[in-house]
PDB file of N, CA and C in Angstrom:
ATOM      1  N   UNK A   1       0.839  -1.176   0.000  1.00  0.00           N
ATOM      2  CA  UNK A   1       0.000   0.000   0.000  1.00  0.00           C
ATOM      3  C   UNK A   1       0.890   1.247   0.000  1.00  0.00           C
ATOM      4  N   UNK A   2       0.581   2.028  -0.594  1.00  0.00           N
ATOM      5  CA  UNK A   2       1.530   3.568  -0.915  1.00  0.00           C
ATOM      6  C   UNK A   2       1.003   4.116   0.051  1.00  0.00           C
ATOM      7  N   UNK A   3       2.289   4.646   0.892  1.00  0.00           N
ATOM      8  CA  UNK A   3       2.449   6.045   1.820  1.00  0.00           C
ATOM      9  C   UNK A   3       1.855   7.099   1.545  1.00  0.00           C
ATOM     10  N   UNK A   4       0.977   8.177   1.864  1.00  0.00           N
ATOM     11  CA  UNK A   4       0.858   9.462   1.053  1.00  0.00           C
ATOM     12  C   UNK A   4       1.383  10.040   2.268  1.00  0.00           C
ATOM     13  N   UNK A   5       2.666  11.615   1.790  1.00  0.00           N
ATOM     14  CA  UNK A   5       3.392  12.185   2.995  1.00  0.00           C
ATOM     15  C   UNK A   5       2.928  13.817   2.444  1.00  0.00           C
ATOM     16  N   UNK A   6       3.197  14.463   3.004  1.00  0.00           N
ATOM     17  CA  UNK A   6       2.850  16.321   2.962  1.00  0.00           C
ATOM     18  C   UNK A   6       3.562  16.769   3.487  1.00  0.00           C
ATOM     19  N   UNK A   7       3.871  17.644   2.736  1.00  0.00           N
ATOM     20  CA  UNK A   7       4.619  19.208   3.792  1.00  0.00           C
ATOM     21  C   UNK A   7       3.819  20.103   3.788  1.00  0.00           C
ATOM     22  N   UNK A   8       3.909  20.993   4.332  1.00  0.00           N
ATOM     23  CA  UNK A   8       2.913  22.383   4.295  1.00  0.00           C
ATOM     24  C   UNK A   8       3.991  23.381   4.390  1.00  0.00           C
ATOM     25  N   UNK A   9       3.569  24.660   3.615  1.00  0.00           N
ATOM     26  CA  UNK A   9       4.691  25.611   4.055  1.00  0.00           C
ATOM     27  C   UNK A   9       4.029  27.523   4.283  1.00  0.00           C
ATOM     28  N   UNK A  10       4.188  27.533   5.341  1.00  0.00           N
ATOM     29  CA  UNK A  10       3.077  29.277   5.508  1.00  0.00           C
ATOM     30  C   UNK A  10       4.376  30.002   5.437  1.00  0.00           C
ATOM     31  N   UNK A  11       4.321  30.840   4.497  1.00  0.00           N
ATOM     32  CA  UNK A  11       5.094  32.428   4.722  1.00  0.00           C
ATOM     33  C   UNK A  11       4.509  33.393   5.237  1.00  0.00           C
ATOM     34  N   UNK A  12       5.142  34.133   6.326  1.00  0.00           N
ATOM     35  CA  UNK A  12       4.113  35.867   6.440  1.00  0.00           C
ATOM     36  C   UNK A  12       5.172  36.557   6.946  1.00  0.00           C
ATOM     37  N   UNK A  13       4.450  37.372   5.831  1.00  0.00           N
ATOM     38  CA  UNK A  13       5.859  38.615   5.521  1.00  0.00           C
ATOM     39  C   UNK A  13       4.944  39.673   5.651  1.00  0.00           C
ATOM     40  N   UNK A  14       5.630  40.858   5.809  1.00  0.00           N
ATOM     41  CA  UNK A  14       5.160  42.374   5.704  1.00  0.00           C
ATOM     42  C   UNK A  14       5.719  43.069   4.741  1.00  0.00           C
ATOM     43  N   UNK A  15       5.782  43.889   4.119  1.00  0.00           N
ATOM     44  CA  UNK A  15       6.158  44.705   3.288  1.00  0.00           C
ATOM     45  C   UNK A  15       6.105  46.356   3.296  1.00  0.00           C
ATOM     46  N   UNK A  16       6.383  47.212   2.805  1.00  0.00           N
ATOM     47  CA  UNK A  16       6.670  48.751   3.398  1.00  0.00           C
ATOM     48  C   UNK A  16       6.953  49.192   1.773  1.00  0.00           C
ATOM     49  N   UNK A  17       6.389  50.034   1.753  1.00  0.00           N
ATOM     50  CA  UNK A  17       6.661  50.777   0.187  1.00  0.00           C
ATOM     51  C   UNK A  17       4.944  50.728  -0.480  1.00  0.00           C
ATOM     52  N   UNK A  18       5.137  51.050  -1.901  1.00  0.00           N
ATOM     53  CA  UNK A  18       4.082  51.546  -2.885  1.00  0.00           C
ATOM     54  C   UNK A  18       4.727  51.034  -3.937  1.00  0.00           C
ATOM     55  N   UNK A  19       5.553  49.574  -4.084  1.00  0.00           N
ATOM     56  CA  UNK A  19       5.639  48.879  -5.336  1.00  0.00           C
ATOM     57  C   UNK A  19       4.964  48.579  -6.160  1.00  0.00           C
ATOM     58  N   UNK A  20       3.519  48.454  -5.641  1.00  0.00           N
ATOM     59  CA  UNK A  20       2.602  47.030  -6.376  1.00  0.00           C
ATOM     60  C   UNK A  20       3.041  46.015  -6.215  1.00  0.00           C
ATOM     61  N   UNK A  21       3.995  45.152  -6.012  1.00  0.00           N
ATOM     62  CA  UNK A  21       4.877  43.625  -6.318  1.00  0.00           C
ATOM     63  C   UNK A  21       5.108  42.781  -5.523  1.00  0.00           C
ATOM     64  N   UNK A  22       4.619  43.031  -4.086  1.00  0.00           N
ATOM     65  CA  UNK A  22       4.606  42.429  -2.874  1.00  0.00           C
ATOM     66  C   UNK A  22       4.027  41.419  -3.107  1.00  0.00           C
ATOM     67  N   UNK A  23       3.132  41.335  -3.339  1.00  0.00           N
ATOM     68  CA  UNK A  23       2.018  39.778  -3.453  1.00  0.00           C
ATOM     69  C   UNK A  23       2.818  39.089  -4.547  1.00  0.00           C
ATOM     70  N   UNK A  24       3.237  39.296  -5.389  1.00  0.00           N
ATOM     71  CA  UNK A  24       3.687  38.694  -6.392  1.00  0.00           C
ATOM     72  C   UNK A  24       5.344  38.063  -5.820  1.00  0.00           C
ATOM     73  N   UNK A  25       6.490  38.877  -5.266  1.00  0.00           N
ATOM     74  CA  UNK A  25       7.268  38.616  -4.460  1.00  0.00           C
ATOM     75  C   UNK A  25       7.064  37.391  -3.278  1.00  0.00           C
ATOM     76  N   UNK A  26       5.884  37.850  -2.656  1.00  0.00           N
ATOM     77  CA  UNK A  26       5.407  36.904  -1.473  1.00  0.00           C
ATOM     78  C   UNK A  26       5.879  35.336  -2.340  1.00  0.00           C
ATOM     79  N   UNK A  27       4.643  35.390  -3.217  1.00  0.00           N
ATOM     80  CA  UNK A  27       4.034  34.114  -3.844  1.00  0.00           C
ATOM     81  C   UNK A  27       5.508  33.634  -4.602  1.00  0.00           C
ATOM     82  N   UNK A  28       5.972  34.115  -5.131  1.00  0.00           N
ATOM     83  CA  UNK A  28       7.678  33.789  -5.670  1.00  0.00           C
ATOM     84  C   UNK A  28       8.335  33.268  -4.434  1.00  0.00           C
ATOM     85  N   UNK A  29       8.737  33.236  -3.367  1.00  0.00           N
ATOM     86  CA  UNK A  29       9.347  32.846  -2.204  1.00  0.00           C
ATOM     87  C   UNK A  29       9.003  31.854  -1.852  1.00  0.00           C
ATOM     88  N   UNK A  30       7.456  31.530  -1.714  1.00  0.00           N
ATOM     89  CA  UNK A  30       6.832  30.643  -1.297  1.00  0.00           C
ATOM     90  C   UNK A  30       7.194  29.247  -2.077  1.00  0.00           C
ATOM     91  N   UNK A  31       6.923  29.577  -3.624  1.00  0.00           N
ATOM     92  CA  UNK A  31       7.548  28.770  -4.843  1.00  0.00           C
ATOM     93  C   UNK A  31       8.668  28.182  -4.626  1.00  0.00           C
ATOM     94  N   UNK A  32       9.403  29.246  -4.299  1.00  0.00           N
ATOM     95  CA  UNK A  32      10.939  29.083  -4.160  1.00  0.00           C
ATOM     96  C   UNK A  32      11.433  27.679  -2.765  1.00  0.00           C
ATOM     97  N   UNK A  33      10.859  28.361  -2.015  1.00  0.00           N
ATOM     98  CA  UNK A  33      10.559  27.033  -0.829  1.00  0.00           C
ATOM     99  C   UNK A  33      10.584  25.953  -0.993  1.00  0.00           C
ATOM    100  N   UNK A  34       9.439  26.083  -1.640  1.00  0.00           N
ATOM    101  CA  UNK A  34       8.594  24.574  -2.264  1.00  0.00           C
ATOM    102  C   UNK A  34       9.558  23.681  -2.767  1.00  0.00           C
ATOM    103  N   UNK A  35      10.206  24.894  -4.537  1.00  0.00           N
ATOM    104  CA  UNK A  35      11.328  23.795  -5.201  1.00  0.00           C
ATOM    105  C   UNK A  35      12.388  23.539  -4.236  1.00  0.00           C
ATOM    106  N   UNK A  36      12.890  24.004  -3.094  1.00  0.00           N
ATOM    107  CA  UNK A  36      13.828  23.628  -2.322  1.00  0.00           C
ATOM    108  C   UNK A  36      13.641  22.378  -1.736  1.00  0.00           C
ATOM    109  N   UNK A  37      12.590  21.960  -1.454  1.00  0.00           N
ATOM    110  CA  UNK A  37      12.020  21.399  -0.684  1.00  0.00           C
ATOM    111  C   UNK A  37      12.143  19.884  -1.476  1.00  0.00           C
ATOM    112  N   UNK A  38      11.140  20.300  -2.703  1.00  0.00           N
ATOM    113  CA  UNK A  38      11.286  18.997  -3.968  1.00  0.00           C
ATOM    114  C   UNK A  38      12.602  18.301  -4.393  1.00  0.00           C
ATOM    115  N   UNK A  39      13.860  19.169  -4.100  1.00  0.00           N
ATOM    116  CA  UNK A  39      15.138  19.007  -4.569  1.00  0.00           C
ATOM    117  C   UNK A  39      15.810  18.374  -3.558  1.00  0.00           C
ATOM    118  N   UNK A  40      15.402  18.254  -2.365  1.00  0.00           N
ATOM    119  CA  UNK A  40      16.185  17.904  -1.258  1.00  0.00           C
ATOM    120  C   UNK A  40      15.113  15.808  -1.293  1.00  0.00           C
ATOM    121  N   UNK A  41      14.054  15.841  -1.256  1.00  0.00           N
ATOM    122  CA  UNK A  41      13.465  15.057  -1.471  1.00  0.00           C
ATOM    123  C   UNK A  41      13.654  14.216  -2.705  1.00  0.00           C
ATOM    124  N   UNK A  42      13.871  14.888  -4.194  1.00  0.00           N
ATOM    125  CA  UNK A  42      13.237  13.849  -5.261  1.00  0.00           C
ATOM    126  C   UNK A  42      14.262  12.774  -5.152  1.00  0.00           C
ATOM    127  N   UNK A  43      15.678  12.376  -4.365  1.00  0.00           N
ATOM    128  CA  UNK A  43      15.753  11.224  -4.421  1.00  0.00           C
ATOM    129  C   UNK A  43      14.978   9.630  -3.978  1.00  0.00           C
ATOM    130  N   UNK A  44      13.966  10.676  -2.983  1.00  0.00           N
ATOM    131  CA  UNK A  44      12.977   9.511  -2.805  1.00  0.00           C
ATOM    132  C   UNK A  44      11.823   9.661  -3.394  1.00  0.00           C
ATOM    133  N   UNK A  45      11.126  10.462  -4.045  1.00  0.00           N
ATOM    134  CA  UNK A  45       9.593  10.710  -5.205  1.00  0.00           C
ATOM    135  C   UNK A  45      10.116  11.678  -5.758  1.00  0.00           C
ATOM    136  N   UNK A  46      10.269  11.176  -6.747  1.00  0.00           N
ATOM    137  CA  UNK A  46      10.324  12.020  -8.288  1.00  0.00           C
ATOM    138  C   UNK A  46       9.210  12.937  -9.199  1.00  0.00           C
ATOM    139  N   UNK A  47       8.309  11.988  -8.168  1.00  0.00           N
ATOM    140  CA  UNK A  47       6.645  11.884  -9.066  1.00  0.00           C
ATOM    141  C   UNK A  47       5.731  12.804  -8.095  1.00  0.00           C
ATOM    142  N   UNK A  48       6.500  13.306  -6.896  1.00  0.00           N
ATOM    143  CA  UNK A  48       5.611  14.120  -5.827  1.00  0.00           C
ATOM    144  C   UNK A  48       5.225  15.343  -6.659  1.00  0.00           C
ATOM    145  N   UNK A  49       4.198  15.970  -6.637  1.00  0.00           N
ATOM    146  CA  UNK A  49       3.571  17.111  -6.768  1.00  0.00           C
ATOM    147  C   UNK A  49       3.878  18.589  -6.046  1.00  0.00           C
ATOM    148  N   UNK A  50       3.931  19.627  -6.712  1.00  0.00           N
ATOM    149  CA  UNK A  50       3.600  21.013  -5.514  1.00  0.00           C
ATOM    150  C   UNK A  50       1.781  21.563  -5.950  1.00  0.00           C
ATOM    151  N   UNK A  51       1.251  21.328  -5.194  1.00  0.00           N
ATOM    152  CA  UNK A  51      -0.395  21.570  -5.388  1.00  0.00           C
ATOM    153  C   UNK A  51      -1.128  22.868  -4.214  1.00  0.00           C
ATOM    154  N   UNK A  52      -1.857  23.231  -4.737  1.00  0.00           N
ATOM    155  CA  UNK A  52      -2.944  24.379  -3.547  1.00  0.00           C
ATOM    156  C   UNK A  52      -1.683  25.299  -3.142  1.00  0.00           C
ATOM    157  N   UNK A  53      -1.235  26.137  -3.907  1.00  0.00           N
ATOM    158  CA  UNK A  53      -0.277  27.401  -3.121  1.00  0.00           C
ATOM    159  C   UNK A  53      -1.191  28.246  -3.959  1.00  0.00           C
ATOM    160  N   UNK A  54      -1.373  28.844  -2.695  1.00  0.00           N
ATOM    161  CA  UNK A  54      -2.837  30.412  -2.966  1.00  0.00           C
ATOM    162  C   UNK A  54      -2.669  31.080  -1.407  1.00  0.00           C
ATOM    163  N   UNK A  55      -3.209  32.186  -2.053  1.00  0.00           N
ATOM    164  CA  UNK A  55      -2.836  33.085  -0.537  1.00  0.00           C
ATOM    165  C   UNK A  55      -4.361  32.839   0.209  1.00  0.00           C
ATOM    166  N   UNK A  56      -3.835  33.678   1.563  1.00  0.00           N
ATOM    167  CA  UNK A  56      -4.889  33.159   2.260  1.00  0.00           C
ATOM    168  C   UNK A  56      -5.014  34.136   3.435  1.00  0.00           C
ATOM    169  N   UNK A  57      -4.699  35.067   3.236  1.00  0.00           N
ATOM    170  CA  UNK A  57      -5.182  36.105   3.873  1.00  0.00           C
ATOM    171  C   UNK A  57      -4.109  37.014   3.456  1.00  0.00           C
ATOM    172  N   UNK A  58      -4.540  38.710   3.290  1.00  0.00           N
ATOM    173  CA  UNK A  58      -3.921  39.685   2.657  1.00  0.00           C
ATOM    174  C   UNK A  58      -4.499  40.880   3.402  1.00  0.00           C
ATOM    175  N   UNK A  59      -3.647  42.245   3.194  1.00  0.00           N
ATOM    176  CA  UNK A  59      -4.392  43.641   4.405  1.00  0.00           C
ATOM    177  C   UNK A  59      -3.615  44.442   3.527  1.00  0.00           C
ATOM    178  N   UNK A  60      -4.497  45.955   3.466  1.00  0.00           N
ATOM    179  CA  UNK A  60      -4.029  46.376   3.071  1.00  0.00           C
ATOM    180  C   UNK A  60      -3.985  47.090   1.369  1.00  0.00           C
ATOM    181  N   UNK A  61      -3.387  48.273   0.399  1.00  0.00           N
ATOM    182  CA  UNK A  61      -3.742  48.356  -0.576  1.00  0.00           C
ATOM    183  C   UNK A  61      -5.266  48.866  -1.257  1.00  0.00           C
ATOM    184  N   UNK A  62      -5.244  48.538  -2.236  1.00  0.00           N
ATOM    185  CA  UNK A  62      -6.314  49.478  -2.858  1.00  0.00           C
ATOM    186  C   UNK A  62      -7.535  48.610  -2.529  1.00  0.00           C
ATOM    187  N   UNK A  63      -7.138  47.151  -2.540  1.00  0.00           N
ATOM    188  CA  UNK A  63      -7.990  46.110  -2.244  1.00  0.00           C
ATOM    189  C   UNK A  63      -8.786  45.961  -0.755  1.00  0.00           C
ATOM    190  N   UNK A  64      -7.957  46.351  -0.081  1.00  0.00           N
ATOM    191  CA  UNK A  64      -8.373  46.096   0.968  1.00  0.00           C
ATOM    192  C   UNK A  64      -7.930  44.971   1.813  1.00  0.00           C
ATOM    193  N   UNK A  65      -8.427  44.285   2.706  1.00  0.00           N
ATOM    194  CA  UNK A  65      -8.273  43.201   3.410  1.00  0.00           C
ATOM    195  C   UNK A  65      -8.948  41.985   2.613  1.00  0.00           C
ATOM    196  N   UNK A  66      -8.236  40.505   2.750  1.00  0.00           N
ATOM    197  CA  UNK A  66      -8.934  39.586   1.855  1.00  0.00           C
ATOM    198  C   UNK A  66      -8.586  38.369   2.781  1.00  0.00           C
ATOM    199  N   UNK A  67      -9.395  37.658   3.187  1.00  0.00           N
ATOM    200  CA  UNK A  67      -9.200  36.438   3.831  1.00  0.00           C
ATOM    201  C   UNK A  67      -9.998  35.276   3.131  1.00  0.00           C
ATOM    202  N   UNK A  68      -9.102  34.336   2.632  1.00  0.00           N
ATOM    203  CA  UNK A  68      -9.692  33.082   2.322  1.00  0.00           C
ATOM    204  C   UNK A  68     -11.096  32.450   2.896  1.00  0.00           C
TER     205      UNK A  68
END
């Protein structure tokens, strides 16, 4: 019977300025994680997935506040 294993990974960061690019930065890091993560692992699953990276709560901006 196959194992199923998970990682989870939360970033929370703040940011300071009027870039626009923060969320986009955030979500790049997070990525970045992830493939770290896959690279240290694929000698044992090759075939593992990175799935569901979406934000999940945000403040702030023109938008406003946004919680999943």
């Amino acid at each position: 019977m196959e194992q199923k294993s998970k990682i989870s990974h939360l970033l929370r960061a703040k940011a300071s300025g009027q870039n626009k690019s923060e969320s986009s930065c955030f979500c790049t890091a997070v990525q970045l994680a992830l493939l770290t993560i896959y690279d240290m692992c694929k000698a044992v699953d090759r075939g593992m997935t990175i799935t569901d990276v979406k934000l999940l709560e945000k403040h702030g901006g023109k938008s406003g506040t946004f919680i999943a």
